[in-house]
Protein backbone atom coordinates (compact mmCIF):
# COMPACT_ATOMS: atom_id res chain seq x y z
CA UNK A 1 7.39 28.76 215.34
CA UNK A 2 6.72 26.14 212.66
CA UNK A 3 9.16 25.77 209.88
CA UNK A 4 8.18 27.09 206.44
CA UNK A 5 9.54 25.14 203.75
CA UNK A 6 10.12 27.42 200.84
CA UNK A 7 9.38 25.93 197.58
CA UNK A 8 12.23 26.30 194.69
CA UNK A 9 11.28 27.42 191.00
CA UNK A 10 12.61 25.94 188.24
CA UNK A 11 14.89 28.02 186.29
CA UNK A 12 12.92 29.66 182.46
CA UNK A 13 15.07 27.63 180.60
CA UNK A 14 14.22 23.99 182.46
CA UNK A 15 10.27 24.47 181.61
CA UNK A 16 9.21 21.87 179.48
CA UNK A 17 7.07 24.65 177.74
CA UNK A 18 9.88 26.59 176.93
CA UNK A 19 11.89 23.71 174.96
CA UNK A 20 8.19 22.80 173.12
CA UNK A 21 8.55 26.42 171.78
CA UNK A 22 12.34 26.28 170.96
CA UNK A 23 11.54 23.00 169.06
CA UNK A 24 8.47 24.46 167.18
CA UNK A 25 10.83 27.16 165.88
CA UNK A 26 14.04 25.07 165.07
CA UNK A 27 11.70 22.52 162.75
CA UNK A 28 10.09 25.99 161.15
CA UNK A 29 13.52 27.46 160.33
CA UNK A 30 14.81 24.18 158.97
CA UNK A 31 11.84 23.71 157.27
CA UNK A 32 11.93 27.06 155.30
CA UNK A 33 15.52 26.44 154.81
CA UNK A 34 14.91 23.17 153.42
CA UNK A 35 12.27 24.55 150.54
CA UNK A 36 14.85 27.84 149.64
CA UNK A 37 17.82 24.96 149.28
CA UNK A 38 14.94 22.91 147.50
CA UNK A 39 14.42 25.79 145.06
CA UNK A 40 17.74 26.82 144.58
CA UNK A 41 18.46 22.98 143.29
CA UNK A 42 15.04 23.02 140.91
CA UNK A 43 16.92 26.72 139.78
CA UNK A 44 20.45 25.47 138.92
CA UNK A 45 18.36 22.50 137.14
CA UNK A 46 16.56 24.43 135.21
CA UNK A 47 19.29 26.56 134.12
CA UNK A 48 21.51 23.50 132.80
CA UNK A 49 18.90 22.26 130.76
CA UNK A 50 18.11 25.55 129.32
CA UNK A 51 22.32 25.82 128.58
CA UNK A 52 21.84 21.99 127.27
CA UNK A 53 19.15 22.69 125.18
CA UNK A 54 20.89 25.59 123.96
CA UNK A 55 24.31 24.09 123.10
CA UNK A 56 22.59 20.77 121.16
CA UNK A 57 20.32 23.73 119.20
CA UNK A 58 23.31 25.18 118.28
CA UNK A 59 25.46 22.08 117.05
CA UNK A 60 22.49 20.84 115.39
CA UNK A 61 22.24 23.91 113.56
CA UNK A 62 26.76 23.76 112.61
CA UNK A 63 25.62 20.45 111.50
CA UNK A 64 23.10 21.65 109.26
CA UNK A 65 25.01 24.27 107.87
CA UNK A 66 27.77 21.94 107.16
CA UNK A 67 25.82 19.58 105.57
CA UNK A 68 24.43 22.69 103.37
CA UNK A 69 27.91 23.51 102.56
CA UNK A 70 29.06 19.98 101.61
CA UNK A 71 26.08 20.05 98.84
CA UNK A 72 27.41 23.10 97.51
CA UNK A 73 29.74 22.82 94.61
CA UNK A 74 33.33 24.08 94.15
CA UNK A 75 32.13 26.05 91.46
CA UNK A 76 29.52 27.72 94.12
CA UNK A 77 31.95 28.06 96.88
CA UNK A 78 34.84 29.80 94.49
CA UNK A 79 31.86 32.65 93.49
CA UNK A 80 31.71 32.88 97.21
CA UNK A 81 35.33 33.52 97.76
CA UNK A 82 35.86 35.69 95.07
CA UNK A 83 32.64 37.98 96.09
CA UNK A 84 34.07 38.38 99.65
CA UNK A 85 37.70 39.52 98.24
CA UNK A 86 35.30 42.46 96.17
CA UNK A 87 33.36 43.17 99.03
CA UNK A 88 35.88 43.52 101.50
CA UNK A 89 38.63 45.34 99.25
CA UNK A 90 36.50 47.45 96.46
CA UNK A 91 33.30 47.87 98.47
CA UNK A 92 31.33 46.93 95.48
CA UNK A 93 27.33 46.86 95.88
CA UNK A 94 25.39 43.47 95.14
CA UNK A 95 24.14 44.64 92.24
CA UNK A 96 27.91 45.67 91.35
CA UNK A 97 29.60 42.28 92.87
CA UNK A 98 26.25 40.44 90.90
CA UNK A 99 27.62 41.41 87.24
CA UNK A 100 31.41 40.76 88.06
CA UNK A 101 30.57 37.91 89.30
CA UNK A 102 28.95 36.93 86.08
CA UNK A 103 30.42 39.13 82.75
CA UNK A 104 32.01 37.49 79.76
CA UNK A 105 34.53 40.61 80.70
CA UNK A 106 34.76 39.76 84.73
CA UNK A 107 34.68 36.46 86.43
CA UNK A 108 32.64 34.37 84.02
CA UNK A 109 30.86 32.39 86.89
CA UNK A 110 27.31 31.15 86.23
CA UNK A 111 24.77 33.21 87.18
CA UNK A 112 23.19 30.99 89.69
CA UNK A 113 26.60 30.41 90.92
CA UNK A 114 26.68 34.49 91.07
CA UNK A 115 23.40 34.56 92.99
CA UNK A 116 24.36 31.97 95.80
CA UNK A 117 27.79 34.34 96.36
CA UNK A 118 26.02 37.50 96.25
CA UNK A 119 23.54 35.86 99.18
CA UNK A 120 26.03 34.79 101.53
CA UNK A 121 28.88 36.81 100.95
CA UNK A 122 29.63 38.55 104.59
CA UNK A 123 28.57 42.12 103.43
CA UNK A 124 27.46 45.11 104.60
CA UNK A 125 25.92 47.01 101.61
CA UNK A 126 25.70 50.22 103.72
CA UNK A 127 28.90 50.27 104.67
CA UNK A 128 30.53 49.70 101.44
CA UNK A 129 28.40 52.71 100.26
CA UNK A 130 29.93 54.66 102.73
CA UNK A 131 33.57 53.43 101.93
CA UNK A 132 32.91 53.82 98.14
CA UNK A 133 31.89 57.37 98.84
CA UNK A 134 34.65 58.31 101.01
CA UNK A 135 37.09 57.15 97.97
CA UNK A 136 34.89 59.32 95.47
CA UNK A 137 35.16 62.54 97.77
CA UNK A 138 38.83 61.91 98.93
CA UNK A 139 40.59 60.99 95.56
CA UNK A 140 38.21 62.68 92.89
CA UNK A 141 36.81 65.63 95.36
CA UNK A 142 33.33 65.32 93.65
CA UNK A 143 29.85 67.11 95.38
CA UNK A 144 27.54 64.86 97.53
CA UNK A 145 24.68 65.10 94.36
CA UNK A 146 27.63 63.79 92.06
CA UNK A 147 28.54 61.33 94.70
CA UNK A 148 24.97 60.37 94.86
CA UNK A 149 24.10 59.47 91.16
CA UNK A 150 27.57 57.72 91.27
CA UNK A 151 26.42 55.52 93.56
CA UNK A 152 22.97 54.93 92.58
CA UNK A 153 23.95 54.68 88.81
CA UNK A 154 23.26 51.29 86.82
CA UNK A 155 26.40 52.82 84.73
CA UNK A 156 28.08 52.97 87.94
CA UNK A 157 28.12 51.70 91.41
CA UNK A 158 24.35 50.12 91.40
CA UNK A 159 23.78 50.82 94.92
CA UNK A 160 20.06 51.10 96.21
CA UNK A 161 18.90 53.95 96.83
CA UNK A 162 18.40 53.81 100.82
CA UNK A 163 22.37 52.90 100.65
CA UNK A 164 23.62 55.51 98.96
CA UNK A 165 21.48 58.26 101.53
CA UNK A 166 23.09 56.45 104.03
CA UNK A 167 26.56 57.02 102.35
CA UNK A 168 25.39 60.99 101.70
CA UNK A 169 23.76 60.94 105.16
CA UNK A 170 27.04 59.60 107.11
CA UNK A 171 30.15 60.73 104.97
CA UNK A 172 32.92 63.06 106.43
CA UNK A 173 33.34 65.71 103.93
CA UNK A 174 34.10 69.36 103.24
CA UNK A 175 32.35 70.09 100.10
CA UNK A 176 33.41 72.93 99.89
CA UNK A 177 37.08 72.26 99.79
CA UNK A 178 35.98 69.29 97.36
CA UNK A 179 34.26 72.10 95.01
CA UNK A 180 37.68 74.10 95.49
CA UNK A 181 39.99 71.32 94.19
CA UNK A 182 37.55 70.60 91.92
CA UNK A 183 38.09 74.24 90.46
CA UNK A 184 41.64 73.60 90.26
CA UNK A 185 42.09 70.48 88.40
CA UNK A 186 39.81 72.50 85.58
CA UNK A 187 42.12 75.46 85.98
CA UNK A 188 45.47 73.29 85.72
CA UNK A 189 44.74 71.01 83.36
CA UNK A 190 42.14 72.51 81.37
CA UNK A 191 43.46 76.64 81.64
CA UNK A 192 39.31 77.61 81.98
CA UNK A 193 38.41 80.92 82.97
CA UNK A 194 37.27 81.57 86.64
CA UNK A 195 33.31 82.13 85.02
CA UNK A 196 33.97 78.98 83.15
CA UNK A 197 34.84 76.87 86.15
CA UNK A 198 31.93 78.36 88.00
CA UNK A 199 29.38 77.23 85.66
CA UNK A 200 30.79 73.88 85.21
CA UNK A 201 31.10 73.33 89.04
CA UNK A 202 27.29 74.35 89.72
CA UNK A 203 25.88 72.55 86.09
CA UNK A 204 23.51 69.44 86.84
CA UNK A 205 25.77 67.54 83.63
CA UNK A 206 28.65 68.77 85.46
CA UNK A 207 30.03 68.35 89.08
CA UNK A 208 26.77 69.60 90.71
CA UNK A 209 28.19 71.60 93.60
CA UNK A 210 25.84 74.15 94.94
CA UNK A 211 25.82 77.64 94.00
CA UNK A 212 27.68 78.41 97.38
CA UNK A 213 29.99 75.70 97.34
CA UNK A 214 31.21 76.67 93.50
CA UNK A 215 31.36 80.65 94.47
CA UNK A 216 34.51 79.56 97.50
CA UNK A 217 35.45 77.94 95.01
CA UNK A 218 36.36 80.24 92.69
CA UNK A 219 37.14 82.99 94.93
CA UNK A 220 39.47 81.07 96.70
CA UNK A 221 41.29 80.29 93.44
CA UNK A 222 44.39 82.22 93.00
């Protein structure tokens, strides 16, 4: 019997075929890899110049505002001052800060001097309605109509009339414990009858509570 000579196979993982493949796949992987690392670095570029562009916009606008500031006079710069002190302590409305600024019988500054404080004084007209009406209803208990034409007045506070709605519109008040007060202070100091009080609590030249608001009022007197 003639000897059979068995033939060997390579192992998978000798075939030159299989390492072609493995090699085709490695450079595909690194390849990809390569472009996300590629776009990641384009990314991070982009984003410092954006934050580079952005800082040198910004000191190029300090600088201008510095250079605006060095042109402005002492006389413009002490209207300035003395506007944010009456903005930030009375709550005064431009219109309002505007003639103090400027009276013979207030600060005596000249008017253009008035009208570059009143234009960059830090302010926040509604909110100095607000706080103006808050200090009408808390220490002189008046209605939210009175409160209004207080406001709005040119006799008076000189706000606008969109800021003193927004006053009205977001004040914290019971009117009719206001209208109630009210009623006293007329009783105490004034000895008026309950009928009295009413009509001068409800009259459109008086405190111009509602009809509602002046009858607790009265009843509530003792």
């Amino acid at each position: 019997m003639a000897d059979v000579t068995t033939k060997k196979k390579k192992p998978f993982y000798k075939k030159w075929w299989v390492w072609l493949i493995a090699l085709v796949i490695v450079a595909a992987a690194v390849g990809g890899g390569d472009e996300e690392v590629a776009d990641e670095i384009k990314e991070e570029a982009t984003t410092e110049e954006a934050v580079a562009a952005e800082s040198e916009e910004s000191s190029d606008e300090e600088a201008a505002e510095e250079a605006v500031e060095d042109d402005v006079s002492s006389e413009f710069k002490s209207a300035l001052k003395k506007s944010q002190t009456y903005s930030d302590t009375m709550y005064m409305s431009k219109a309002g800060l505007f003639d103090q600024l400027t009276s013979e019988y207030g600060e005596q500054f000249p008017e253009d001097a008035g009208q570059y404080a009143v234009d960059n004084v830090d302010a926040d007209w509604n909110e100095n309605a607000l706080k103006k009406a808050e200090s009408y209803s808390d220490t002189m208990y008046m209605s939210k109509a009175g409160i209004y034409d207080q406001l709005t007045s040119e006799a008076g506070e000189q706000f606008t009339a969109e800021e003193a709605q927004y006053a009205i519109d977001n004040i914290e008040a019971d009117w009719n414990e206001n209208a109630l007060q009210k009623a006293k202070t007329y009783q105490e100091s004034m000895s008026m009858s309950k009928e009295a009080i009413r009509d001068q609590l409800v009259s459109e030249y008086g405190e111009q509570f509602t009809q509602e608001e002046a009858d607790y009022a009265v009843n509530n007197l003792e």
